[in-house]
Protein backbone atom coordinates (compact mmCIF):
# COMPACT_ATOMS: atom_id res chain seq x y z
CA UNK A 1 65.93 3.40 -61.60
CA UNK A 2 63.99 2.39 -58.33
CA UNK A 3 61.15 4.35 -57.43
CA UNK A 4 60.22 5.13 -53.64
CA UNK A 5 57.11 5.54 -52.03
CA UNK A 6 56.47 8.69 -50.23
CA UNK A 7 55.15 7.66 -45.87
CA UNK A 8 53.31 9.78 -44.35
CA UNK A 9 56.46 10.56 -42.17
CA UNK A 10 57.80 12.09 -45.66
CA UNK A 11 54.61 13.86 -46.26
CA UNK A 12 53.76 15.65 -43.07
CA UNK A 13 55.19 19.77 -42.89
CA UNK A 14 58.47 20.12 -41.76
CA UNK A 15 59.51 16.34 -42.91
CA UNK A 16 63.27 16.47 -43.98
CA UNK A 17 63.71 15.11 -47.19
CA UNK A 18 65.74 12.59 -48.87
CA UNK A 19 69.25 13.00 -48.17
CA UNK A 20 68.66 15.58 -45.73
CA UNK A 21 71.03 15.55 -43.11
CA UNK A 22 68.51 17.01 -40.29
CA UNK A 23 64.92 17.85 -39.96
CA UNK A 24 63.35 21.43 -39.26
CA UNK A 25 61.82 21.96 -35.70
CA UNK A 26 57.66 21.35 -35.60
CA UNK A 27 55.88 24.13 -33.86
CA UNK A 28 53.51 21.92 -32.12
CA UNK A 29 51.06 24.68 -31.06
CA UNK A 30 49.48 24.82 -34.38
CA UNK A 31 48.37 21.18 -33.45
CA UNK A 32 48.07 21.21 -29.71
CA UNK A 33 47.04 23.56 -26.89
CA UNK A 34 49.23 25.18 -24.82
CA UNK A 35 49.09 23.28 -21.22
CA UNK A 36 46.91 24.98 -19.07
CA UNK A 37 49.48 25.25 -16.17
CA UNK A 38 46.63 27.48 -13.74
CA UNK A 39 47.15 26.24 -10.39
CA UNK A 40 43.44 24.75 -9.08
CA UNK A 41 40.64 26.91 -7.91
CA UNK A 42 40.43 25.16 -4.37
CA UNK A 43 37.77 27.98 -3.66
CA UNK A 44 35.08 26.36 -5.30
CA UNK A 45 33.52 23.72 -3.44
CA UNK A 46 32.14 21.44 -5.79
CA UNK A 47 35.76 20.38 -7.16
CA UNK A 48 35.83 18.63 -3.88
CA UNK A 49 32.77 16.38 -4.60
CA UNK A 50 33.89 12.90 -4.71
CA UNK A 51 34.10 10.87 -8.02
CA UNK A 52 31.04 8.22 -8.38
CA UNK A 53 33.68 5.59 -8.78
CA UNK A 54 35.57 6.40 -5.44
CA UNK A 55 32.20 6.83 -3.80
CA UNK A 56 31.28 3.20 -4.88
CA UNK A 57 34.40 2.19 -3.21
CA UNK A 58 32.80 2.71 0.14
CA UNK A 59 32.36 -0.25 2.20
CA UNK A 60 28.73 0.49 2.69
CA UNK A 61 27.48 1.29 -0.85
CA UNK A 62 29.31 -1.61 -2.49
CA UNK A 63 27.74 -3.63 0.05
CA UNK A 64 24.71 -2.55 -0.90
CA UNK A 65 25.24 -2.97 -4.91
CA UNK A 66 25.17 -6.71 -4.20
CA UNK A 67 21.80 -5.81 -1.81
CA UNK A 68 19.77 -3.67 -3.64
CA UNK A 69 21.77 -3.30 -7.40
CA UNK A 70 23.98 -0.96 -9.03
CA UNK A 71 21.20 1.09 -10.68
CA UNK A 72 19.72 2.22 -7.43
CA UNK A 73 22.97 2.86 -5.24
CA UNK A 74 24.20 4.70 -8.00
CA UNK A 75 21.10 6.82 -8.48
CA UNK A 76 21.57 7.45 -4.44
CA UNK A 77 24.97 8.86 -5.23
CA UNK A 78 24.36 10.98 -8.18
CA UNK A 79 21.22 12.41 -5.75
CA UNK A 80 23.95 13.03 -3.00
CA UNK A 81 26.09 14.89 -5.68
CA UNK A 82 23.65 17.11 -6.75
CA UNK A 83 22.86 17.78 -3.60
CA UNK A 84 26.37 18.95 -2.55
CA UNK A 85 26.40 20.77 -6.36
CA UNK A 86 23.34 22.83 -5.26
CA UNK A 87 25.19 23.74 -2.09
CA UNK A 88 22.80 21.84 0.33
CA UNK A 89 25.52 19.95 2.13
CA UNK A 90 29.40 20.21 1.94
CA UNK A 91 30.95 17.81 -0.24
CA UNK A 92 32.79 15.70 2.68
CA UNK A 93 28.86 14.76 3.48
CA UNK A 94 28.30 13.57 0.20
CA UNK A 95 29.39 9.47 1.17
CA UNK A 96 27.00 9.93 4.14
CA UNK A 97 24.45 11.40 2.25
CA UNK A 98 24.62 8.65 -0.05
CA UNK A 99 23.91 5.97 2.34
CA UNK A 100 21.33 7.62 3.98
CA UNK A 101 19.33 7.58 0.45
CA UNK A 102 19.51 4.14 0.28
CA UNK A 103 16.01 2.28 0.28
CA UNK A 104 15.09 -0.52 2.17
CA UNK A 105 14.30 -2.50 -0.91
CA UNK A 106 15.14 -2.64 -4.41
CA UNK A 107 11.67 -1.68 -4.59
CA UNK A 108 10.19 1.90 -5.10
CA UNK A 109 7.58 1.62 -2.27
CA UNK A 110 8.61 3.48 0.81
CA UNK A 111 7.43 2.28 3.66
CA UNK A 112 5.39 5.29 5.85
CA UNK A 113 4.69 5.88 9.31
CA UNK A 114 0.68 6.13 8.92
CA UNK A 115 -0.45 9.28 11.11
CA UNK A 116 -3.07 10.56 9.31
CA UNK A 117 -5.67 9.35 12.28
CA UNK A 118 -7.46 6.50 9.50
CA UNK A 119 -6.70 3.43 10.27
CA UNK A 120 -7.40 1.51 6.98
CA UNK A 121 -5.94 4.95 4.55
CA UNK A 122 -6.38 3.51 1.16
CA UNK A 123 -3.42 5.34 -0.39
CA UNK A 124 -1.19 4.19 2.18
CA UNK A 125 -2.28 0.32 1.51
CA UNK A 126 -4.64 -0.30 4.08
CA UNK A 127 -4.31 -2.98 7.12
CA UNK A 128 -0.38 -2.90 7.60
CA UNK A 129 0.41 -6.51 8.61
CA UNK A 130 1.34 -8.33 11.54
CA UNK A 131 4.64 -9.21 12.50
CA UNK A 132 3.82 -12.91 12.32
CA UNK A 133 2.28 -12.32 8.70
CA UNK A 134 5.36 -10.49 7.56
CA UNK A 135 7.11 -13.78 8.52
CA UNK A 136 4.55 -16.26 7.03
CA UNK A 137 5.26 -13.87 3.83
CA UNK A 138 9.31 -14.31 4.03
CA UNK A 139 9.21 -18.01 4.54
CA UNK A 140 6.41 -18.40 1.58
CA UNK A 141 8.90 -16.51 -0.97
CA UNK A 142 10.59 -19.41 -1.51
CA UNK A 143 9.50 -22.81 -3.09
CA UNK A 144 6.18 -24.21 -1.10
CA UNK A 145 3.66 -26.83 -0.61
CA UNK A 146 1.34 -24.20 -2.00
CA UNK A 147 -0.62 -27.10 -4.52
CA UNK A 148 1.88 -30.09 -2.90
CA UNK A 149 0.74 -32.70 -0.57
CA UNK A 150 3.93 -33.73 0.50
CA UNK A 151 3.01 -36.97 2.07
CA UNK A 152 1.69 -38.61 -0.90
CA UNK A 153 3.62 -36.23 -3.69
CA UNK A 154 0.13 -35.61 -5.73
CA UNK A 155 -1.12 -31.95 -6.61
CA UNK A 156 -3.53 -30.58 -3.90
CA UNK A 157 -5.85 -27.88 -3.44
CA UNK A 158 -4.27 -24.81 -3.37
CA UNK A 159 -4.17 -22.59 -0.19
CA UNK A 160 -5.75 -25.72 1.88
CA UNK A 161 -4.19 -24.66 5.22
CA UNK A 162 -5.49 -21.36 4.93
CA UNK A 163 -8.73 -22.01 3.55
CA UNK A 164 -9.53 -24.24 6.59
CA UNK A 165 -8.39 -21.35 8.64
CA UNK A 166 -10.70 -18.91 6.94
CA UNK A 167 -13.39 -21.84 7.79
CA UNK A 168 -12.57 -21.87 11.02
CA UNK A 169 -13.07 -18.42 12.05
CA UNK A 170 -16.51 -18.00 10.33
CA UNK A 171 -17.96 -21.80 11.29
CA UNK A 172 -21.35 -20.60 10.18
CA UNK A 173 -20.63 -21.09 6.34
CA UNK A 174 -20.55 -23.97 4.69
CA UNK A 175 -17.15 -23.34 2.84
CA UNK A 176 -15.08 -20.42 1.60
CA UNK A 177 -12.66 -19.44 -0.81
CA UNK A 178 -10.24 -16.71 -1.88
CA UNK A 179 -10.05 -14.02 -4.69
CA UNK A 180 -7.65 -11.34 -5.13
CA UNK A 181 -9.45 -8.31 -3.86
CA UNK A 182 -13.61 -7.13 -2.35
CA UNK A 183 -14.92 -6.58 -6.24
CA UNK A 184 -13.69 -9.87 -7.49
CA UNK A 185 -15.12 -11.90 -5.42
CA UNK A 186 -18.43 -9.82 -6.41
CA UNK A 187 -18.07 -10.05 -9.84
CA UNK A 188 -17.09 -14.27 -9.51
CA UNK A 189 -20.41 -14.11 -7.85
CA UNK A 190 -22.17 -12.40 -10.15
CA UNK A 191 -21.07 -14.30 -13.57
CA UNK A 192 -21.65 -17.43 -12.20
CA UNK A 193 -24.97 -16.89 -10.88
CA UNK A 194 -26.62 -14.30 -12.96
CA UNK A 195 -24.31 -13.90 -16.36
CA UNK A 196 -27.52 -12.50 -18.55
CA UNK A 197 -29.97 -12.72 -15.76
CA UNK A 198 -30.95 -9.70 -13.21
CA UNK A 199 -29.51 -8.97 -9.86
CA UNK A 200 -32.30 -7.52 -7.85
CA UNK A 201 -30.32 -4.30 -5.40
CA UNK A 202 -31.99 -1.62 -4.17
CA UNK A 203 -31.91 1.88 -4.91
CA UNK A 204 -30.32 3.00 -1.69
CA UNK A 205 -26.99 0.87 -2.34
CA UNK A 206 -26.11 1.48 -5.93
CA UNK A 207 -22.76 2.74 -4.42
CA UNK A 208 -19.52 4.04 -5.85
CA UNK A 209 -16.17 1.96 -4.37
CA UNK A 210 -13.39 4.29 -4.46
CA UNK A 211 -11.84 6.03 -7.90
CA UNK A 212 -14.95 6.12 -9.64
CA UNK A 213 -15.53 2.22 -9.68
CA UNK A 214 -19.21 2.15 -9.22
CA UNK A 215 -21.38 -0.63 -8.32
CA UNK A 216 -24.09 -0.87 -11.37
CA UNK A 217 -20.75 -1.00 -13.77
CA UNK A 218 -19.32 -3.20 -11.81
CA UNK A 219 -22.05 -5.52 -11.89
CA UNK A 220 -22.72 -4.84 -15.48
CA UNK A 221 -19.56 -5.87 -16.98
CA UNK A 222 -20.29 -9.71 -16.12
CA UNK A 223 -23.13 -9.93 -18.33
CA UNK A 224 -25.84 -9.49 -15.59
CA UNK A 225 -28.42 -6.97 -15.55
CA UNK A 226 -29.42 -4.73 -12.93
CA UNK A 227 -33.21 -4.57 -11.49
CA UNK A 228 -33.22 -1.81 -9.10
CA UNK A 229 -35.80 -1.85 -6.86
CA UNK A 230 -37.12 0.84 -3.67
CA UNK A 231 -36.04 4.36 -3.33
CA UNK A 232 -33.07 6.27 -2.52
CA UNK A 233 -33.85 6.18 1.25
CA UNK A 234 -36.44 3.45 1.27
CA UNK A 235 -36.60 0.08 0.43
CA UNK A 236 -38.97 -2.93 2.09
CA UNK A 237 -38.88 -6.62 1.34
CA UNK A 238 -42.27 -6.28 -0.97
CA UNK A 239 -40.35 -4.18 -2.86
CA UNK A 240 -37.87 -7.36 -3.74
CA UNK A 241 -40.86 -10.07 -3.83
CA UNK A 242 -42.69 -7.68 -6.38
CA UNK A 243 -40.12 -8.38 -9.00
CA UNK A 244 -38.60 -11.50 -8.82
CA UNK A 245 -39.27 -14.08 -11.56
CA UNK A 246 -37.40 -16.61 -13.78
CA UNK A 247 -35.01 -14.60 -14.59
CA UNK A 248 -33.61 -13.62 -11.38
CA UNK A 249 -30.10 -14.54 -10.54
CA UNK A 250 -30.02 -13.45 -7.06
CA UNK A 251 -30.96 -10.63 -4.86
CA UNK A 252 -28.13 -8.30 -3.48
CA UNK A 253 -27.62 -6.59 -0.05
CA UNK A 254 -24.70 -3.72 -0.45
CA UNK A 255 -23.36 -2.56 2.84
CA UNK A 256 -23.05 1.52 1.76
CA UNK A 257 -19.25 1.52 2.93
CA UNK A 258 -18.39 5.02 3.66
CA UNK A 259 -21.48 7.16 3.74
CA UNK A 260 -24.86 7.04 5.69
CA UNK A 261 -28.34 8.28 4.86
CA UNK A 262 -29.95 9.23 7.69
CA UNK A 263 -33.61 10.70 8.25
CA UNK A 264 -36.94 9.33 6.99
CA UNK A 265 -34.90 5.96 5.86
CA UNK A 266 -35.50 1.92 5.96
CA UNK A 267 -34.37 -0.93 4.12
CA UNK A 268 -34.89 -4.77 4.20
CA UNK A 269 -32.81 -6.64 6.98
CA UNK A 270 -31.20 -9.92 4.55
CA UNK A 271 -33.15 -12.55 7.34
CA UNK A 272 -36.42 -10.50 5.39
CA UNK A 273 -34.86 -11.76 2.09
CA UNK A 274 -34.24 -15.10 2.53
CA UNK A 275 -37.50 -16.70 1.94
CA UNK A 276 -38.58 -15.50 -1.43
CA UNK A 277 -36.67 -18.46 -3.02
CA UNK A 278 -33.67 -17.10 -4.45
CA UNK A 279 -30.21 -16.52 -2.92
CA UNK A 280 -28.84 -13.80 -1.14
CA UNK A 281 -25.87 -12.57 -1.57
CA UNK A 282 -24.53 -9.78 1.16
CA UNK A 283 -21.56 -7.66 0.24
CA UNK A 284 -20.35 -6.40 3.83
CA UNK A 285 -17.46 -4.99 2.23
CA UNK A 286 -15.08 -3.90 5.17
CA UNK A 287 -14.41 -7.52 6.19
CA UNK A 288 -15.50 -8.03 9.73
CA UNK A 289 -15.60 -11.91 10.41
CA UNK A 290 -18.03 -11.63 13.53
CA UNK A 291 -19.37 -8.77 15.75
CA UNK A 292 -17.02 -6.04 17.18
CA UNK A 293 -17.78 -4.41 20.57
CA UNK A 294 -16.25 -1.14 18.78
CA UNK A 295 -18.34 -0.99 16.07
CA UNK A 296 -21.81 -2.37 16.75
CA UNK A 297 -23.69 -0.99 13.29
CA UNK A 298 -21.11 -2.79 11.20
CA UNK A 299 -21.99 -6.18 9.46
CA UNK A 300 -20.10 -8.81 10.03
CA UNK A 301 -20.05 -12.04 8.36
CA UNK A 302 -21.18 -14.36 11.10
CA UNK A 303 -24.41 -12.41 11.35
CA UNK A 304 -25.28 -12.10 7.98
CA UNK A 305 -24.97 -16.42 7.09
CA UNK A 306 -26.95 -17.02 10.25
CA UNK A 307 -29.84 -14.70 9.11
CA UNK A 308 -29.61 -16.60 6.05
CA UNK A 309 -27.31 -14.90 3.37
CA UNK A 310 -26.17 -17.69 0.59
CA UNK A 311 -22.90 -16.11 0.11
CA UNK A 312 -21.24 -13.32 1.94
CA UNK A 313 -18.19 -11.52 -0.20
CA UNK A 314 -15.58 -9.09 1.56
CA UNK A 315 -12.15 -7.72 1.87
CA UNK A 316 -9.26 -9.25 3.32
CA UNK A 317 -7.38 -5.87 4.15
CA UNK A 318 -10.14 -3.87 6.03
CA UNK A 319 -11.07 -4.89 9.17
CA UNK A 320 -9.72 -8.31 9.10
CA UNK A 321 -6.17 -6.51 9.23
CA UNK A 322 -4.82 -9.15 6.61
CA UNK A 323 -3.61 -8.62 2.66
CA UNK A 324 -5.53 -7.84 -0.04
CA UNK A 325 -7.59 -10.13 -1.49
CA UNK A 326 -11.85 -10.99 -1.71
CA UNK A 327 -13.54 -13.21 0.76
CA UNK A 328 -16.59 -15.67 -0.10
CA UNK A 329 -18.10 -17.75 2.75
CA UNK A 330 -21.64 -19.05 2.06
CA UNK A 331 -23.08 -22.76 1.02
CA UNK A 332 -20.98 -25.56 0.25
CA UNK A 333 -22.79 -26.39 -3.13
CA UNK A 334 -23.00 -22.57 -3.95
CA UNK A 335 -19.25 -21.99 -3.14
CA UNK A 336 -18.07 -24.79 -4.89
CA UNK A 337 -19.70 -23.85 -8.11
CA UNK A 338 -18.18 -20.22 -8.00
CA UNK A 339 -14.66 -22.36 -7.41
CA UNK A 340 -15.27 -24.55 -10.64
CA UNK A 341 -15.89 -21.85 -12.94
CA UNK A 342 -13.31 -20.18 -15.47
CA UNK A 343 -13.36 -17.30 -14.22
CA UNK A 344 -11.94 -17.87 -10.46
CA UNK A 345 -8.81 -19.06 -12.13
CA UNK A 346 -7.84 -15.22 -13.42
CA UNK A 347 -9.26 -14.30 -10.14
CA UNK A 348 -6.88 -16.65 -8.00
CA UNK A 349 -4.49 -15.67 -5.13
CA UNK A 350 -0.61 -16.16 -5.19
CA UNK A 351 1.47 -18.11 -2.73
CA UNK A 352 2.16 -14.86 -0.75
CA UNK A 353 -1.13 -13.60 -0.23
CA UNK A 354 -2.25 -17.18 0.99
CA UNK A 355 1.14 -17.20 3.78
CA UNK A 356 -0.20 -13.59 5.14
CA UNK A 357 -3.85 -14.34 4.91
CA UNK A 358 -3.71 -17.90 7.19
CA UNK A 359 -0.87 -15.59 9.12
CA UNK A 360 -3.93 -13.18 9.78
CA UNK A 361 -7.02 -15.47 10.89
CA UNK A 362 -4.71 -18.00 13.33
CA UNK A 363 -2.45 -15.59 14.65
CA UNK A 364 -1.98 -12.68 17.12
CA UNK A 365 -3.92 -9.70 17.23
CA UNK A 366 -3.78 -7.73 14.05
CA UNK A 367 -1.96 -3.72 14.06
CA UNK A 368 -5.49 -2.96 13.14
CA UNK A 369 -7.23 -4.45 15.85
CA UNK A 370 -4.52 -3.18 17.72
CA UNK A 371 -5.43 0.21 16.69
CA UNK A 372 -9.35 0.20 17.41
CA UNK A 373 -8.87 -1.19 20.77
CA UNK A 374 -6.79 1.72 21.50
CA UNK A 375 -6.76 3.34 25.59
CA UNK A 376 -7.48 6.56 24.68
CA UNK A 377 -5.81 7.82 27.79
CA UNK A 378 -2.80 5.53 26.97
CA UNK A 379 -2.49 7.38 23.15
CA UNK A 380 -2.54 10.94 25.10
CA UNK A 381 0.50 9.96 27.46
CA UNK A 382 2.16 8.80 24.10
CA UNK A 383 1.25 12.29 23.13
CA UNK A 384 2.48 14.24 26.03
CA UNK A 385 5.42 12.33 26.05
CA UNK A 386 6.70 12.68 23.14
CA UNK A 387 5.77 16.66 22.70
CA UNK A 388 7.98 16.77 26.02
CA UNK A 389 10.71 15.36 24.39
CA UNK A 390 10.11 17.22 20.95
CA UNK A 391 9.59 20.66 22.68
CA UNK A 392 13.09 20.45 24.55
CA UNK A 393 14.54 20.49 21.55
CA UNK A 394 13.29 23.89 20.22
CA UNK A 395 9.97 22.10 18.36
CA UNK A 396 6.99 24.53 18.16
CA UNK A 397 4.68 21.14 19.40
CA UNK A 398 1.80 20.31 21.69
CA UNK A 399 0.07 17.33 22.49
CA UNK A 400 -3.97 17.97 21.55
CA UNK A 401 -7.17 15.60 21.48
CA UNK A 402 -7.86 14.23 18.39
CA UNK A 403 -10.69 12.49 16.65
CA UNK A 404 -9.42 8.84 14.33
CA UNK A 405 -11.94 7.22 11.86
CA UNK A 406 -11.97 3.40 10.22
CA UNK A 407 -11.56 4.45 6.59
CA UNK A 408 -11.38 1.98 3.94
CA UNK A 409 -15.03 2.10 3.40
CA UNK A 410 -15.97 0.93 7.25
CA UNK A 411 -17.98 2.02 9.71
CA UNK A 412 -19.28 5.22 8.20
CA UNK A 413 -19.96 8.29 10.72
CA UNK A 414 -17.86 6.28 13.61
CA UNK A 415 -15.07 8.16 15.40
CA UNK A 416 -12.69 7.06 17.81
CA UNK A 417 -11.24 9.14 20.35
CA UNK A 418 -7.17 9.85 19.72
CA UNK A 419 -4.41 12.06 20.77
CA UNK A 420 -2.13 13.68 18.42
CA UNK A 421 0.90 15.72 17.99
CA UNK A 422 0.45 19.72 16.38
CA UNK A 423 3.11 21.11 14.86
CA UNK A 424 3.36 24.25 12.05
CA UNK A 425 1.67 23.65 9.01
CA UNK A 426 4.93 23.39 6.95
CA UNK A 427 6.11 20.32 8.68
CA UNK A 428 3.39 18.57 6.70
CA UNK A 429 5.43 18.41 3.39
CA UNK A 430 8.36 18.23 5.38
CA UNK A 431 7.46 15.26 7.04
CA UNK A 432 5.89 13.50 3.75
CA UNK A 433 9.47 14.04 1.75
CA UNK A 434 11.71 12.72 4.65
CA UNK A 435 13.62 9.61 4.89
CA UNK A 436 11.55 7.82 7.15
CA UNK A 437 7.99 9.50 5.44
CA UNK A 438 5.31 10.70 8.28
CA UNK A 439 1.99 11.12 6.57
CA UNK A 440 -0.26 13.48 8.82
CA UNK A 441 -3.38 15.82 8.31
CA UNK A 442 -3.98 19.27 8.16
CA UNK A 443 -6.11 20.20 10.37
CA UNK A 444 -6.83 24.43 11.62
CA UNK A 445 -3.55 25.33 10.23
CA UNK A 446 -1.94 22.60 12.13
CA UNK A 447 -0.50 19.86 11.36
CA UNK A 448 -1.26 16.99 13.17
CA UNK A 449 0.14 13.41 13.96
CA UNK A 450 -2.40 11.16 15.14
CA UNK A 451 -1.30 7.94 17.14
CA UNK A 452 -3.79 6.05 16.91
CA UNK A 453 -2.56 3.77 14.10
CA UNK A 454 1.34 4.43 14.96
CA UNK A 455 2.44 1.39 16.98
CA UNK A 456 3.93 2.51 19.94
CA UNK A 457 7.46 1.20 19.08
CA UNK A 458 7.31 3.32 16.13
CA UNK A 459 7.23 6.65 19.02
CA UNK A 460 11.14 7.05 18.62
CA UNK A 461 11.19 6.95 14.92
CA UNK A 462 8.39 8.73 14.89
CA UNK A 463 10.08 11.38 16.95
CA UNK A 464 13.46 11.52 14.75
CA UNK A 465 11.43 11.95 11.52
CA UNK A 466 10.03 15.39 13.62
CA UNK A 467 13.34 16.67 14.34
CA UNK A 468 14.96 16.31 10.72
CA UNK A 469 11.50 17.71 9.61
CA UNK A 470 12.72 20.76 11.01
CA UNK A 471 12.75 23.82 9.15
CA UNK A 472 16.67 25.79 9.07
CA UNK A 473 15.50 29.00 10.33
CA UNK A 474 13.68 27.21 13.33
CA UNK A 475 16.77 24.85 14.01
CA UNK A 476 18.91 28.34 13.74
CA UNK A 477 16.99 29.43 17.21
């Protein structure tokens, strides 16, 4: 007799068996829900938020997958949702909203209107660049000539062009070269002149640099050792001669960057220095090339080789107004032997930094020479101006005096006269958290805009990023 095997069609409940001539109903609610047939609730907003994938159907935000990626449009859209979730804009807002969130760049720095009043702000990356060194930096991206000579297709020295630029604008040394930033090109200088022999600074300039980087470490760390000489406030050339011996390196000047001791005070000029047979090295820090009718206490490179310094070292994004990266000027035989040794390969510049940097020294006037050059009474029509145009819209604003500094360790105690906008203290955060950030200061409960290092083409943007600072309850009146 033939056996069958039981399916699962014979084995589920309710299956007719064999030879049945029909099958019992299933009651399929044991196994499925009941449709929910509830018409929509069209009363709650947030069912009207558009899908991400119809969002990234928009013209403008799949345009800008292929611009900036899909990671960061779609983390502009899910910030846009959340925002209509929350109830901050209706959802029909959201696309806009979307593509207003969009960076500039795939990158997470935003650029920011600087009007804190301090020209070289440290947190906000010092000199901002020139328009012709944003454009050396563009066309540099690419492939280069950077270590090419292109006539006769054999490796070169690298950053030649911008080197002999560098050259050119300080004549009075014998050659110059490039690190990446102010302390590297002091610690080059110190391990190959003085790697377990003593640098001979003063009391008065054991500084710190800026997030608890201090000098004496600094120095430290290359091998050298430190023989510190004078008093806080006073320090003569006899004080220097009195120590030096076979085991001296070099002797350091330290320009104090951003503080001043005043009073009962004196310290050893570097022309002083330069006969006691060793070199001098001067660390003007802040980057001036040659004297500035602005600031006539600051050292300047220039000044210091024709008194004598060996080697100067400074900062290519102070004063200069160019990118970061270290400066050495001094002798040719002296500069050349910091070139050769080990270390100034880890210390080396890239292709970009070169472009902006020869941008810098043969171009136009830098934003930050710009900026200290400044017509006062040209900044307080800006200021007028535009608190004119703010205050016919409903702003609480006035135009007011103001008082800009240097920063970035420069010219210590020097104010320049400004103008500046004052608005409520709550536009501060406001401002800072906006799509086109505004960095101000508070100041007497105020917070103020200074011009002084906001180009003047930057006035209307400047003025837009005030009026969607605007707190509700004011824009209500």
């Amino acid at each position: 007799m033939e056996q069958r095997t039981a399916s699962a069609t014979d084995r589920r409940p309710g299956a007719a068996g064999p030879g049945s001539t029909h099958a019992e109903p299933r009651d399929d609610t044991a196994v499925r829900p009941q449709e929910d047939r509830r018409p929509p609730d069209d009363t709650d907003a947030r069912r009207r938020i558009p899908r991400t994938d119809r969002l990234l159907r928009d013209p403008r935000l799949s345009a800008a997958v292929d611009r900036l990626g899909a990671g960061v449009v779609k983390a502009a859209v899910r910030a846009a949702q959340d925002r209509a979730r929350e109830g901050d804009i209706p959802p029909e807002q959201v696309p806009e909203v979307a593509v207003a969130l969009l960076p500039g760049t795939a990158s997470g720095l935003r650029p920011v209107i600087n009007a804190t009043g301090v020209l070289l702000h440290t947190n906000l990356g010092r000199a901002p660049l020139s328009a012709t060194a944003r454009q050396a930096v563009q066309e540099a991206a690419g492939p280069t000539d950077v270590e090419l000579d292109l006539t006769t297709g054999v490796r070169a020295r690298r950053g030649r062009s911008a080197l002999a630029a560098l050259h050119a604008r300080v004549p009075s040394a014998g050659a110059a070269h490039v690190v990446n930033n102010g302390a590297a090109a002091l610690v080059l200088a110190a391990t190959a002149l003085a790697a377990g022999r003593e640098i001979v600074v003063s009391r008065g300039e054991m500084v710190e640099i800026g997030d608890g980087f201090r000098l004496p470490d600094l120095l430290v760390s290359t091998g050298a050792r430190l023989r510190e000489v004078g008093t806080t406030n006073r320090t003569t050339a006899a004080d220097y001669a009195a120590v030096l011996g076979p085991d001296t390196g070099f002797v350091l000047k330290v320009h104090p960057s951003n503080f001043r001791i005043t009073g009962f005070t004196r310290s050893a000029e570097t022309a002083e220095l330069t006969g006691l047979g060793v070199p001098v090295v001067v660390d003007i820090g802040s980057g001036l090339l040659d004297p500035h009718p602005a600031l006539p206490g600051e050292p300047d490179a220039d000044t210091e080789l024709r008194a004598g310094a060996a080697l100067v070292t400074a900062s290519g994004d102070k004063l200069l107004g160019g990118p970061q990266c270290g400066l050495l000027l001094g002798e040719e035989d002296l500069v050349r032997a910091l070139v050769r040794h080990p270390l100034a390969r880890a210390l080396r510049v890239d292709k970009l930094t070169l472009a902006a940097l020869e941008a810098t020294l043969t171009g136009p006037p830098t934003p930050t020479a710009l900026a200290l050059t400044a017509d006062p009474a040209g900044l307080r029509a800006r200021a007028d101006r535009l608190a004119g145009t703010l205050a016919a819209d409903g702003i609480d604003v006035r135009a007011v005096a103001s008082a800009a500094t240097v920063g970035g360790g420069g010219a210590p105690g020097v104010t320049l006269p400004s103008a500046a906008l004052s608005l409520p203290e709550p536009y501060a955060a406001a401002l800072r958290t906006g799509p086109v950030p505004v960095v101000g200061r508070l100041e007497g409960g105020r917070c103020l805009l200074d011009l002084r290092a906001v180009p003047e083409q930057d006035d209307a943007r400047l003025a837009d990023a005030v009026l969607s600072a605007r707190p509700r309850e004011e824009s209500r009146t």
